[in-house]
N, C-alpha and C. Protein backbone atom coordinates (compact mmCIF):
# COMPACT_ATOMS: atom_id res chain seq x y z
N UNK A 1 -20.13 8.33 -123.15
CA UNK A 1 -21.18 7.35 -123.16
C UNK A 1 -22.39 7.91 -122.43
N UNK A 2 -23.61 7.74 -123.24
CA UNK A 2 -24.59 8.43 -122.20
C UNK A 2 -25.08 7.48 -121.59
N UNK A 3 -25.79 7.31 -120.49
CA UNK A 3 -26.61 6.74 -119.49
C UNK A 3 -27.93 7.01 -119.33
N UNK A 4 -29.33 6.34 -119.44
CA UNK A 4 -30.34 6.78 -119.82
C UNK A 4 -30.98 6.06 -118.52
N UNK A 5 -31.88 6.58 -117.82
CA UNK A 5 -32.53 5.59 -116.97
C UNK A 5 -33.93 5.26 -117.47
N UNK A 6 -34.06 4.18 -117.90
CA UNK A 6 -35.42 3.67 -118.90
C UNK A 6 -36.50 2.96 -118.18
N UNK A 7 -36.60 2.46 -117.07
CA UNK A 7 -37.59 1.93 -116.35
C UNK A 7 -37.51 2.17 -114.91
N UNK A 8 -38.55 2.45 -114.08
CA UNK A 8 -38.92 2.39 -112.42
C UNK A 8 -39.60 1.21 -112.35
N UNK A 9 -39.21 0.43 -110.85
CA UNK A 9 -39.90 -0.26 -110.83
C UNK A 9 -40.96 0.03 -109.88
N UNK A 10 -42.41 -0.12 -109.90
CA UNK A 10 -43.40 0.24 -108.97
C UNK A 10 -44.03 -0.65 -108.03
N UNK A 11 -43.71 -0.94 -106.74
CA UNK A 11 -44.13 -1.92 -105.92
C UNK A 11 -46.04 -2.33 -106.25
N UNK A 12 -46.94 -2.74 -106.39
CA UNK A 12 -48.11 -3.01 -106.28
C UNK A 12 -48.86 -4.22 -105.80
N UNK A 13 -50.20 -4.04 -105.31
CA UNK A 13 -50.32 -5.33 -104.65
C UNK A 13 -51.69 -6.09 -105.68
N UNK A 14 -52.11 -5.12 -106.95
CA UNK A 14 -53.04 -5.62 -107.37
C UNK A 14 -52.61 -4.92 -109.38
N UNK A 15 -51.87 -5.98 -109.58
CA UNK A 15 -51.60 -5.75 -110.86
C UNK A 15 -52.62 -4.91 -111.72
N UNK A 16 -53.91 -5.73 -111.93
CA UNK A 16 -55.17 -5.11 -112.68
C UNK A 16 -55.57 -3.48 -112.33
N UNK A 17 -55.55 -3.45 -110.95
CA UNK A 17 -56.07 -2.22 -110.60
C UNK A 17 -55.19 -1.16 -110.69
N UNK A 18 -53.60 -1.61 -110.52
CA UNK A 18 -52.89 -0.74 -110.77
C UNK A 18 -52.56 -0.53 -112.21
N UNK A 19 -52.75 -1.18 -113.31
CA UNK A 19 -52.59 -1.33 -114.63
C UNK A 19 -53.40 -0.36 -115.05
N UNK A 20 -55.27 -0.48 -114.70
CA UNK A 20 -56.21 0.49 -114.92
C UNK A 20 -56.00 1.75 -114.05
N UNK A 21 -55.61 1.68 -113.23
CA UNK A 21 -55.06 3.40 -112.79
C UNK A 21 -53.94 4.53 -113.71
N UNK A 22 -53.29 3.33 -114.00
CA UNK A 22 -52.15 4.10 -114.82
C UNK A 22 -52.74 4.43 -116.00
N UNK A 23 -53.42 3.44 -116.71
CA UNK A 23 -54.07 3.83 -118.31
C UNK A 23 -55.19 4.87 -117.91
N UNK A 24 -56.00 4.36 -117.51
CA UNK A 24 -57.35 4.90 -117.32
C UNK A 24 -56.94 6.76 -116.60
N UNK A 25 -56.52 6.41 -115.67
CA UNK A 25 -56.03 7.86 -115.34
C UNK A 25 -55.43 8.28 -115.40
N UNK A 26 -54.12 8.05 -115.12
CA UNK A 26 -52.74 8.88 -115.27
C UNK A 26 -52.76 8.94 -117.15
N UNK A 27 -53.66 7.95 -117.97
CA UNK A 27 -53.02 8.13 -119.52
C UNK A 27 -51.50 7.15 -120.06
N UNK A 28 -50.60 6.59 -119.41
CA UNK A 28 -49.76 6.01 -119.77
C UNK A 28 -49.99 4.64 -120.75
N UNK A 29 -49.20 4.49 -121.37
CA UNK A 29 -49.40 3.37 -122.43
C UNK A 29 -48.82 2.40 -122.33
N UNK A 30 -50.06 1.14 -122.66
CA UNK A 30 -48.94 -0.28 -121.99
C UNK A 30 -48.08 -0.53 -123.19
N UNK A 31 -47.03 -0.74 -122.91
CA UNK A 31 -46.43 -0.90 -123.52
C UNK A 31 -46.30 -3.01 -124.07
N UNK A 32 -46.17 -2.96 -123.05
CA UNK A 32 -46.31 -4.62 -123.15
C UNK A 32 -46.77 -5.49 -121.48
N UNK A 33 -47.90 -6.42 -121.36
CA UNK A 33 -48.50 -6.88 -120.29
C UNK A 33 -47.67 -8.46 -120.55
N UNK A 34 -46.79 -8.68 -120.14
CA UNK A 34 -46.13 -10.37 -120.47
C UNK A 34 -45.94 -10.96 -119.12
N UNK A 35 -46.38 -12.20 -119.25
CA UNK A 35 -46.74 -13.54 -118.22
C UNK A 35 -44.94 -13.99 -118.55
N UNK A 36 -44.43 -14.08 -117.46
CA UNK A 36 -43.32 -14.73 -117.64
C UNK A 36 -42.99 -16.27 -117.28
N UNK A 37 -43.62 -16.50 -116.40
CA UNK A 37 -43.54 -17.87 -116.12
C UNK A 37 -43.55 -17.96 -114.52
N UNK A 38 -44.26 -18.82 -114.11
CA UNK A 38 -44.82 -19.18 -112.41
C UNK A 38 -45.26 -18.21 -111.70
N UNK A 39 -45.90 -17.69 -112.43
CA UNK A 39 -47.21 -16.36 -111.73
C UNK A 39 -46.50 -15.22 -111.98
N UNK A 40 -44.97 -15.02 -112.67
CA UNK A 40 -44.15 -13.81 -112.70
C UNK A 40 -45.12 -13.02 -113.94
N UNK A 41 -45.74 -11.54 -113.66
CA UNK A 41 -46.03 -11.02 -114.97
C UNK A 41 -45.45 -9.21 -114.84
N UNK A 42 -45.20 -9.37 -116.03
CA UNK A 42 -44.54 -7.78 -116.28
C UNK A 42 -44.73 -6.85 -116.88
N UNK A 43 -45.69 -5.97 -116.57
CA UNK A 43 -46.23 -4.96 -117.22
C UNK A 43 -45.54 -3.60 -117.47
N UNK A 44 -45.09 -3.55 -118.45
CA UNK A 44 -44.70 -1.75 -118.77
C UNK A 44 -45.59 -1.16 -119.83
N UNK A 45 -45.54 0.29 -118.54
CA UNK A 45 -45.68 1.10 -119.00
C UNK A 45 -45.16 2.90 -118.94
N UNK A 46 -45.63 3.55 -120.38
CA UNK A 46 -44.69 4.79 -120.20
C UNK A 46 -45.75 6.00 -120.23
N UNK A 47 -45.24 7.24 -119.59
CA UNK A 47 -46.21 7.96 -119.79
C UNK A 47 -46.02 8.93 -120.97
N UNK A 48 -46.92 9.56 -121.54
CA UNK A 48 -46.79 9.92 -122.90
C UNK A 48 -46.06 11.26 -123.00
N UNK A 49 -44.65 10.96 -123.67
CA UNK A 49 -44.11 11.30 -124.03
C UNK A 49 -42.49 11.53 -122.90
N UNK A 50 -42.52 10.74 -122.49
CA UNK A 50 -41.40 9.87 -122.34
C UNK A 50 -40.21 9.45 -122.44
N UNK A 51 -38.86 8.67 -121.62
CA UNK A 51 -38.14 8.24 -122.46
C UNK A 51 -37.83 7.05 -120.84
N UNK A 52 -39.01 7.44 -119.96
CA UNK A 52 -38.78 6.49 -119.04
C UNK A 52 -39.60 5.81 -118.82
N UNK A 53 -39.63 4.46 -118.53
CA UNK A 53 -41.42 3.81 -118.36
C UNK A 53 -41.31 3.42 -116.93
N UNK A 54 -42.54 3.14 -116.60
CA UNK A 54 -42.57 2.25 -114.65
C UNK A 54 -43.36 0.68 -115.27
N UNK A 55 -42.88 -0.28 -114.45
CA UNK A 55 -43.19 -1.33 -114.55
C UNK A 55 -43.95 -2.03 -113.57
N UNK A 56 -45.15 -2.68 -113.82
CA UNK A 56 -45.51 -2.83 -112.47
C UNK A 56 -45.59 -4.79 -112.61
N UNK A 57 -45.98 -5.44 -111.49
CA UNK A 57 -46.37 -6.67 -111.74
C UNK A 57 -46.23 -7.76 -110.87
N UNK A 58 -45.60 -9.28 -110.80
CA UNK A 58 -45.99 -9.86 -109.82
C UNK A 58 -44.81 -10.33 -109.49
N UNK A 59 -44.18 -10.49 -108.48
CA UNK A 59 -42.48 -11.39 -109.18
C UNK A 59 -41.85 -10.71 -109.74
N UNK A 60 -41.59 -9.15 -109.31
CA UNK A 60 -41.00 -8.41 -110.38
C UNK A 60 -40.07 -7.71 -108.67
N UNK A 61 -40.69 -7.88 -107.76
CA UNK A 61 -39.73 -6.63 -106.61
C UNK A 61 -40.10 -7.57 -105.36
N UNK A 62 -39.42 -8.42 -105.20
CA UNK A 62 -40.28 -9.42 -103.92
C UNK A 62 -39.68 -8.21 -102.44
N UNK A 63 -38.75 -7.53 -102.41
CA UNK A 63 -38.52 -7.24 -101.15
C UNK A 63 -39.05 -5.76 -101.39
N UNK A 64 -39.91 -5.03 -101.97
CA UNK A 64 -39.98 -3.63 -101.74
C UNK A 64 -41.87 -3.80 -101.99
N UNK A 65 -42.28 -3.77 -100.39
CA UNK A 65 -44.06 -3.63 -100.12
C UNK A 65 -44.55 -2.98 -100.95
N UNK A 66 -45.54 -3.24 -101.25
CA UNK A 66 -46.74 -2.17 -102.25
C UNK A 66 -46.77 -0.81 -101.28
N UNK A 67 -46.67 0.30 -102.06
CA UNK A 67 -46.60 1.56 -101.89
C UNK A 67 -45.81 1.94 -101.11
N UNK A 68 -44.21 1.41 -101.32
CA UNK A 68 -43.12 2.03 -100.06
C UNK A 68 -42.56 2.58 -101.58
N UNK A 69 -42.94 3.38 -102.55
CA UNK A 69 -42.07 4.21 -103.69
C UNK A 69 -42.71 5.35 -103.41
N UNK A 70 -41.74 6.38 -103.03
CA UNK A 70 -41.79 7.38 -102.59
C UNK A 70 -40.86 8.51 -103.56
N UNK A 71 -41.74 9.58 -104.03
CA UNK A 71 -40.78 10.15 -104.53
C UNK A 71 -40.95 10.37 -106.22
N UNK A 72 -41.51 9.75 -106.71
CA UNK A 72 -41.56 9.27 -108.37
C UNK A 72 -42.11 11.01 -109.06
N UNK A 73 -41.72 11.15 -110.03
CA UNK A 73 -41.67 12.91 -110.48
C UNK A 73 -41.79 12.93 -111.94
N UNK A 74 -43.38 13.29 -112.62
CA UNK A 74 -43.05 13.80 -113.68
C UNK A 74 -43.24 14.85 -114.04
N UNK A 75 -42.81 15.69 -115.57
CA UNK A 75 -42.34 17.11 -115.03
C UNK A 75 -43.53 17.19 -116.58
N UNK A 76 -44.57 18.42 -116.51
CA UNK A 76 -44.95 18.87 -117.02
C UNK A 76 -45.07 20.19 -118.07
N UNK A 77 -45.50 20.53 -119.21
CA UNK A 77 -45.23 22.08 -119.42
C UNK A 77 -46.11 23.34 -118.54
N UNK A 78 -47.30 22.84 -118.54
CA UNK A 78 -48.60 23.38 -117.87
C UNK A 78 -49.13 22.83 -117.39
N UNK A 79 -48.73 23.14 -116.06
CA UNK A 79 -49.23 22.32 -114.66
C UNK A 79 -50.71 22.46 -114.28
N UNK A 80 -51.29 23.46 -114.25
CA UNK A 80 -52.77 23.75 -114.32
C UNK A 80 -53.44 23.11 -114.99
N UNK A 81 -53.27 22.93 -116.75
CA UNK A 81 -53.77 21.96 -117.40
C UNK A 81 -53.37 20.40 -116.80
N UNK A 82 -52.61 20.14 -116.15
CA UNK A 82 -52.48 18.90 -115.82
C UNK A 82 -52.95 18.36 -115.08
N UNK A 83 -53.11 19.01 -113.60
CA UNK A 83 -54.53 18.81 -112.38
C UNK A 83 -55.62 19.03 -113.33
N UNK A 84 -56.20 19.89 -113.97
CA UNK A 84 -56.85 19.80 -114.47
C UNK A 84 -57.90 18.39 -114.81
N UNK A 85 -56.38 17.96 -115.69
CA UNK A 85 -56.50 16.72 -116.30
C UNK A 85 -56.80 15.59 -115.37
N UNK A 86 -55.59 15.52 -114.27
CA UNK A 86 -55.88 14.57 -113.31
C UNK A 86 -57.03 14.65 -112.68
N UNK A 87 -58.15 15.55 -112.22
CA UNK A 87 -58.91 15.79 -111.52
C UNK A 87 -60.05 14.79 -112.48
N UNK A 88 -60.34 15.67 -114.01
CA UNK A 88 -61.03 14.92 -114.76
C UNK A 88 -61.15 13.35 -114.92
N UNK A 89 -59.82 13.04 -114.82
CA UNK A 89 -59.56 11.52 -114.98
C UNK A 89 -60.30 10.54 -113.22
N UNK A 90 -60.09 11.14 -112.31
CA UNK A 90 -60.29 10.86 -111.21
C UNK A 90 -59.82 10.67 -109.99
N UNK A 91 -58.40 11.22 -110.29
CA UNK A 91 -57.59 11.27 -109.38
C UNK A 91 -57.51 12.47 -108.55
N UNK A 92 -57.18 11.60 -107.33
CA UNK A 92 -57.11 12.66 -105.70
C UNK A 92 -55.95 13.21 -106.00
N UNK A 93 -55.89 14.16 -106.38
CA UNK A 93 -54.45 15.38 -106.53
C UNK A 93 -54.56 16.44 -105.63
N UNK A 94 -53.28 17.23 -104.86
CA UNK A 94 -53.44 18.41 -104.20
C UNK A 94 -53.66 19.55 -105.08
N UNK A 95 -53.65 19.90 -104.26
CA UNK A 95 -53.76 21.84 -105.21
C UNK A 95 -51.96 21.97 -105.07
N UNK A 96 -52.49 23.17 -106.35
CA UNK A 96 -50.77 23.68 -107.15
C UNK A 96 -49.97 23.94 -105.99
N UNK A 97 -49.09 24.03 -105.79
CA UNK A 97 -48.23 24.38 -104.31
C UNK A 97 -46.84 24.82 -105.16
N UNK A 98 -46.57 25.78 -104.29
CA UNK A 98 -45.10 26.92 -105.14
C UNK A 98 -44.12 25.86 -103.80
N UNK A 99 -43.14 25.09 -104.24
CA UNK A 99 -41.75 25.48 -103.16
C UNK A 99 -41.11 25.65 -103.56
N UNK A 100 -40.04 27.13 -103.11
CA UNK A 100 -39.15 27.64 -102.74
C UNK A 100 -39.60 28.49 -103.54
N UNK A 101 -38.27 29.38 -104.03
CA UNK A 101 -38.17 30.97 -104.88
C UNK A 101 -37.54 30.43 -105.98
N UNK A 102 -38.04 30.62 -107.22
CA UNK A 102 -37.67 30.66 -108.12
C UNK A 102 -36.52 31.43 -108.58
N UNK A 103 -35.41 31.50 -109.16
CA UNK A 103 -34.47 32.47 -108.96
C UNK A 103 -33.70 32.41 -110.42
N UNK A 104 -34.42 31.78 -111.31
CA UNK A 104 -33.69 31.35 -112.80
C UNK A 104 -34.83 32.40 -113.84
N UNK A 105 -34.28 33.07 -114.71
CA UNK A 105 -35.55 33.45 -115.27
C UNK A 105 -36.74 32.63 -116.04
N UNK A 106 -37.64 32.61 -115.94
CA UNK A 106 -38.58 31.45 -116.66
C UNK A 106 -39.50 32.07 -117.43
N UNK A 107 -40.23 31.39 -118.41
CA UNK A 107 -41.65 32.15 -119.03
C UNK A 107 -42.41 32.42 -118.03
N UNK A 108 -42.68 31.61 -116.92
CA UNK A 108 -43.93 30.90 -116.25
C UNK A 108 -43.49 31.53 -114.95
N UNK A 109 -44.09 31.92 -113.71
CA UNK A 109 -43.66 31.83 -112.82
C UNK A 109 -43.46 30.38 -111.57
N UNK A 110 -44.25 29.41 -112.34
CA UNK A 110 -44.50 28.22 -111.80
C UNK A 110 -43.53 27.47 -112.31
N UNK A 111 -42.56 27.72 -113.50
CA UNK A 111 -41.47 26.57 -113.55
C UNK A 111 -40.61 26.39 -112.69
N UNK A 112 -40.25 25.54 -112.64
CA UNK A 112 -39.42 24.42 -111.52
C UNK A 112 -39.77 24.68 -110.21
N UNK A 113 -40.50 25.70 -109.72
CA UNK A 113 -41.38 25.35 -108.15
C UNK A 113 -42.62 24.96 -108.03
N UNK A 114 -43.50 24.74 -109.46
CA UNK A 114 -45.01 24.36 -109.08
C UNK A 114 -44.53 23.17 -108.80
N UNK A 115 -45.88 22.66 -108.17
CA UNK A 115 -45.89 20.47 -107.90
C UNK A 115 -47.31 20.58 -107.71
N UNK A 116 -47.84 19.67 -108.22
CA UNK A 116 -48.93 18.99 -107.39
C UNK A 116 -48.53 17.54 -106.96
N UNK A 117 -49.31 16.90 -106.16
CA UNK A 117 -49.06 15.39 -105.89
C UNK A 117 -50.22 14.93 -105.61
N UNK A 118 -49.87 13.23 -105.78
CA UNK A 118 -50.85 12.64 -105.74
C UNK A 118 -50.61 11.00 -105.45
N UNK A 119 -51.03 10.28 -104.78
CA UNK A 119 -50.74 8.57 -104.81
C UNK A 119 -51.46 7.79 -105.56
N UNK A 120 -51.03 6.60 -106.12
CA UNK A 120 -51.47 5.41 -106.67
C UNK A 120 -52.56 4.60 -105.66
N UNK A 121 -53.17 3.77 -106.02
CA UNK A 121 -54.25 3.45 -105.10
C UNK A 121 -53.35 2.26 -104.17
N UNK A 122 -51.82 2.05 -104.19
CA UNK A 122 -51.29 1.47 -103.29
C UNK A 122 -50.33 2.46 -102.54
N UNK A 123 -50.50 3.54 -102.74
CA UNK A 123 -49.87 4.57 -101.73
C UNK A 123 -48.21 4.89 -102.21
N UNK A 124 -48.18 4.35 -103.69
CA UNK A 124 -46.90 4.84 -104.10
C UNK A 124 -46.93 6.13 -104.51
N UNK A 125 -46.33 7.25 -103.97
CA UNK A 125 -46.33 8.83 -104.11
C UNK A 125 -45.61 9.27 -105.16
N UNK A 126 -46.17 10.28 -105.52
CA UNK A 126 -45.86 11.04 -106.96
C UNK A 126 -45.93 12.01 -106.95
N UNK A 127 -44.80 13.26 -107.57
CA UNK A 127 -45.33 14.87 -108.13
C UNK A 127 -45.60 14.67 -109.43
N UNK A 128 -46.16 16.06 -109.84
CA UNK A 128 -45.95 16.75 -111.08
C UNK A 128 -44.88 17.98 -110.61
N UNK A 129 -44.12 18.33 -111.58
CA UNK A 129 -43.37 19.83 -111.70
C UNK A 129 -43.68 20.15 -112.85
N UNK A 130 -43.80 21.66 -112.96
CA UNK A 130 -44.15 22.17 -114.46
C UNK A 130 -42.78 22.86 -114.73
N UNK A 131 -42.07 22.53 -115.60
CA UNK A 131 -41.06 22.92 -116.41
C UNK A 131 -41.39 23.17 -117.70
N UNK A 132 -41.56 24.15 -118.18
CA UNK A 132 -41.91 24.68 -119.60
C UNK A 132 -41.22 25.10 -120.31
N UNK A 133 -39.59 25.06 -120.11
CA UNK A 133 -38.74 25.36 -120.96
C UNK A 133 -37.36 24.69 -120.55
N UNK A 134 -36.42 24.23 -121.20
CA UNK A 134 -35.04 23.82 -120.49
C UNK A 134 -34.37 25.08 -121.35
N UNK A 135 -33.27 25.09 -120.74
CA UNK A 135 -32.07 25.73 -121.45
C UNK A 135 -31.15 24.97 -122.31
């Protein structure tokens, strides 16, 4: 039986702004913005190309504060083009950073140790990794 993990949930304290951060910059697609009933609303979305989405919204995580998600990772082919990208879009990203030694052979020398990172405008933290090939 496989096991797929299909949604994160993302703490936020301003639905709209975090909705337009994700589209507008990060690029992710809403998937669906639904009002559930007594101020509950539930927004997903996935980033392109995918098989996991993050959800953000109101009534969706009452005990986990806006920006205590720590950790959230998506993995890229070409990480350069991707700051790149993020920079263009408007986001505060670090510069490329190598950790550890790579020790698998790769095309790239940046697969599975590049990262950049970067936070959501509620301080929920994020990498990129550039993985450009699986086995």
């Amino acid at each position: 039986m496989n096991w797929t993990l299909e949604v994160v949930v993302v703490p936020v304290s301003d639905v709209d702004r975090a909705k337009a951060f994700y589209t507008d910059q990060l690029g992710f697609v809403v998937d669906h913005d639904t009002v559930v009933g007594d101020g509950a609303r539930i927004v997903q979305l996935t980033p392109p190309g995918s098989g996991c989405s993050v959800v953000i919204g109101t009534g969706v995580v009452p005990h986990m504060p806006p920006g205590s998600l720590k950790g959230l990772q998506l993995v890229v082919p070409d990480l350069a083009k991707a700051r790149a990208e993020l920079l263009e879009r408007g986001v505060e990203v670090s510069e490329i950073q190598v950790l550890g030694e790579n020790r698998s052979p790769v095309p790239d020398p940046l697969d599975n140790v590049g990262f950049v990172f970067f936070d959501d405008p509620d301080g929920n933290a994020w990498a990129v990794q550039q993985i450009s090939s699986r086995r």
